[in-house]
C-alpha atoms as a PDB file:
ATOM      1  CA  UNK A   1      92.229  -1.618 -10.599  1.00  0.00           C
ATOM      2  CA  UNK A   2      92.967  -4.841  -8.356  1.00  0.00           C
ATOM      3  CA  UNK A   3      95.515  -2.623  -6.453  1.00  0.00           C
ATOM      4  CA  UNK A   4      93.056   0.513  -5.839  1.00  0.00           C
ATOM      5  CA  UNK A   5      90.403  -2.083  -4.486  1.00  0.00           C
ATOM      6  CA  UNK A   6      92.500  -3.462  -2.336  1.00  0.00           C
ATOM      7  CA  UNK A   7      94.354  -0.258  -1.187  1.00  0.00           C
ATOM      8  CA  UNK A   8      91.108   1.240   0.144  1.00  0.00           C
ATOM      9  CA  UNK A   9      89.197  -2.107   1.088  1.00  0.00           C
ATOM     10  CA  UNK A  10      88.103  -1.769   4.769  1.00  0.00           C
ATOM     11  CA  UNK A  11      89.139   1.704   4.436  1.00  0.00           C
ATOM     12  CA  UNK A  12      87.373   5.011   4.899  1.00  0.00           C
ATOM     13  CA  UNK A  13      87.829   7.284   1.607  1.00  0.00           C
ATOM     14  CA  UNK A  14      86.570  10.025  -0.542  1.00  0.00           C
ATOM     15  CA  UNK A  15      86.907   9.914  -3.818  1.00  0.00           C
ATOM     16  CA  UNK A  16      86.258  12.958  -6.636  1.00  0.00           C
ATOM     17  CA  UNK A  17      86.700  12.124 -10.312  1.00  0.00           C
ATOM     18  CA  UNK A  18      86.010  15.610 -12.094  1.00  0.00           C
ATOM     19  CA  UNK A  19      84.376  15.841 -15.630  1.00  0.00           C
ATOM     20  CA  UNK A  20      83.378  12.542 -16.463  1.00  0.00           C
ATOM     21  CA  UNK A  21      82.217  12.325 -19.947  1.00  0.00           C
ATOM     22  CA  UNK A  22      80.521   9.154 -20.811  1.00  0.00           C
ATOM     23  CA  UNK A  23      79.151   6.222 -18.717  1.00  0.00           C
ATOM     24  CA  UNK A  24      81.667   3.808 -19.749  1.00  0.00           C
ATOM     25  CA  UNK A  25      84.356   5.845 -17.636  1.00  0.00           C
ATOM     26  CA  UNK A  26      82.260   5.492 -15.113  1.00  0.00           C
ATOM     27  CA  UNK A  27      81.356   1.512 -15.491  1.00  0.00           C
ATOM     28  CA  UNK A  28      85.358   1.307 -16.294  1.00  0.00           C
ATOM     29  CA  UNK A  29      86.236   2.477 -12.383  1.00  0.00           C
ATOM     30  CA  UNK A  30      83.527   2.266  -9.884  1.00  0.00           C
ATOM     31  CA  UNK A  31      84.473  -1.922  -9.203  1.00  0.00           C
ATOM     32  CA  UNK A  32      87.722  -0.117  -8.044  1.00  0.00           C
ATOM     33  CA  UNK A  33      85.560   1.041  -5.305  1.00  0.00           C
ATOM     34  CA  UNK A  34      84.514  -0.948  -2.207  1.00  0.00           C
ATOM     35  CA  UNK A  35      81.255  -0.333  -0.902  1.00  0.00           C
ATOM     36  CA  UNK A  36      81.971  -1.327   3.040  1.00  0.00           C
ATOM     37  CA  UNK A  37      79.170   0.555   4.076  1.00  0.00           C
ATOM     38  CA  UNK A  38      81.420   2.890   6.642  1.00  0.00           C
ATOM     39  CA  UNK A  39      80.645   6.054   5.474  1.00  0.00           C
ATOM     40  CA  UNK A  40      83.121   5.920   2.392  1.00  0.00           C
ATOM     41  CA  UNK A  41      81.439   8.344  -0.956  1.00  0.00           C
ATOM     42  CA  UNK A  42      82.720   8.946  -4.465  1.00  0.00           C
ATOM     43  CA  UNK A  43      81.642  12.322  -6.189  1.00  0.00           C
ATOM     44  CA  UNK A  44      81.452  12.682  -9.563  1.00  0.00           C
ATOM     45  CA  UNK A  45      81.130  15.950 -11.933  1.00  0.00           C
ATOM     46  CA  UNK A  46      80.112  15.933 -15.307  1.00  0.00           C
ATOM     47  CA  UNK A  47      79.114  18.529 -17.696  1.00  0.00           C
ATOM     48  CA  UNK A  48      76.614  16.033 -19.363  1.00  0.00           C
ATOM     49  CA  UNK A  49      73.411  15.577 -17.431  1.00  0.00           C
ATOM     50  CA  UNK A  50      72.862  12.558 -19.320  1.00  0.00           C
ATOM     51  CA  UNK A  51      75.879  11.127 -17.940  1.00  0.00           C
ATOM     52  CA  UNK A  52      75.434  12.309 -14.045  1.00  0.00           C
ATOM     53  CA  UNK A  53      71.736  10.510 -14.203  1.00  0.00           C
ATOM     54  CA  UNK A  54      73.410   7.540 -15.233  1.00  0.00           C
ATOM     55  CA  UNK A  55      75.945   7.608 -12.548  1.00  0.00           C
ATOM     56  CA  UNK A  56      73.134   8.004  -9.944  1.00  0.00           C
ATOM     57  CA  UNK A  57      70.093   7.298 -11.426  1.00  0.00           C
ATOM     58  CA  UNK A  58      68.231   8.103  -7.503  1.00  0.00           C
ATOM     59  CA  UNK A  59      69.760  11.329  -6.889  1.00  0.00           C
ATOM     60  CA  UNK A  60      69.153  14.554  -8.947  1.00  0.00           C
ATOM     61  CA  UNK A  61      71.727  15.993  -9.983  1.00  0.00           C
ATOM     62  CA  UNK A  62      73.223  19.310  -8.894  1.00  0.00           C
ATOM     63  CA  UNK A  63      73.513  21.716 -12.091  1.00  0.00           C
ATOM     64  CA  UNK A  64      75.666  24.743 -12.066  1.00  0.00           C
ATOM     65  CA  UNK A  65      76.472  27.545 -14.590  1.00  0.00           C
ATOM     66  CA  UNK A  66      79.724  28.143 -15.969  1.00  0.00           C
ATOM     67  CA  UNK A  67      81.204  31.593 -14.491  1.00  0.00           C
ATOM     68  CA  UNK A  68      81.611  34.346 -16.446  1.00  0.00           C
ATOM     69  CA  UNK A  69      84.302  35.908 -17.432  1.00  0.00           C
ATOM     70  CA  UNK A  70      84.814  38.024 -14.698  1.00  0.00           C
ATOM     71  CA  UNK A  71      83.740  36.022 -12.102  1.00  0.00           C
ATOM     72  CA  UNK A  72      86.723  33.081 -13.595  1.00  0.00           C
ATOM     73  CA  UNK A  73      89.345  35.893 -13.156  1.00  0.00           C
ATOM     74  CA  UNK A  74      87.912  37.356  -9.470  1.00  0.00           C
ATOM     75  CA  UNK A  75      88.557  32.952  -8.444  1.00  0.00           C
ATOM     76  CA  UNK A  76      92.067  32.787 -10.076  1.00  0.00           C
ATOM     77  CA  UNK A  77      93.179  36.214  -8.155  1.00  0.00           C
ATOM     78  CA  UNK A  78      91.561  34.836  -4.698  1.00  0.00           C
ATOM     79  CA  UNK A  79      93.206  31.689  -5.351  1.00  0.00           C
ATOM     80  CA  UNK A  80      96.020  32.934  -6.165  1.00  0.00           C
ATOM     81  CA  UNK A  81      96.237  36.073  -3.841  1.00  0.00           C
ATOM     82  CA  UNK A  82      94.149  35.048  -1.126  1.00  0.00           C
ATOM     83  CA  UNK A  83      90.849  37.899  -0.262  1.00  0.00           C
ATOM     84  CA  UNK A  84      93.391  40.931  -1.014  1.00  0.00           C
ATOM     85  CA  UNK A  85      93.727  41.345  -4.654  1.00  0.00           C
ATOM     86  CA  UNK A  86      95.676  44.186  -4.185  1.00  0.00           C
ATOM     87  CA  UNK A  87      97.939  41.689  -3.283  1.00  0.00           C
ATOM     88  CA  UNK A  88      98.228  40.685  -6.856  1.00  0.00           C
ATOM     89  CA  UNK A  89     100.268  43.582  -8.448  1.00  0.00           C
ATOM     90  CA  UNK A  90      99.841  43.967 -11.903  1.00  0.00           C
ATOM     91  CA  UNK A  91     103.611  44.863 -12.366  1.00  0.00           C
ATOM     92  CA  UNK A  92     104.487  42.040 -10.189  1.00  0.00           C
ATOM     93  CA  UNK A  93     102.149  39.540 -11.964  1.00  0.00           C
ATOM     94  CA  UNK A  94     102.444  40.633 -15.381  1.00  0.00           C
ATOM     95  CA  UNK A  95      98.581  41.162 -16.043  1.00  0.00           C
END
């Protein structure tokens, strides 16, 4: 923790911690985090509302829905395929 703090101390960073799921994660790792007041953000995700209110108690949280099936599987081919998804051959792939 010491080492984080002082690796981005005076720095500029963004930081993303994904799927938090309790506040004590939270109250474990944000003193890792100088606040130098240049600009610098941490964003957090969380399933748990409960959780994300916690985290920032002045901001309302943005909620999302889990993607369907479909949708999941039309992300992983773009990702993986880029706009095309011809591009992603079934024989090739082996889906």
């Amino acid at each position: 923790a010491e080492q984080l703090y002082k690796s981005l101390k005076g720095r500029r960073y963004l930081i993303v911690m994904d799927d938090v799921w309790n506040a004590e994660a939270w109250n474990d790792v944000r003193r890792c985090f100088p606040n130098d007041n240049n600009g610098s953000r941490v964003m957090v995700t969380s399933r748990i509302l409960k959780v994300a209110r916690f985290i920032s108690p002045l901001n309302a949280p943005h909620v999302m829905r889990f993607l369907t099936v479909d949708e999941s599987w039309k992300l992983l081919q773009e990702k993986l395929c880029g706009l095309d998804s011809r591009l992603c051959c079934d024989d090739e792939m082996g889906w």
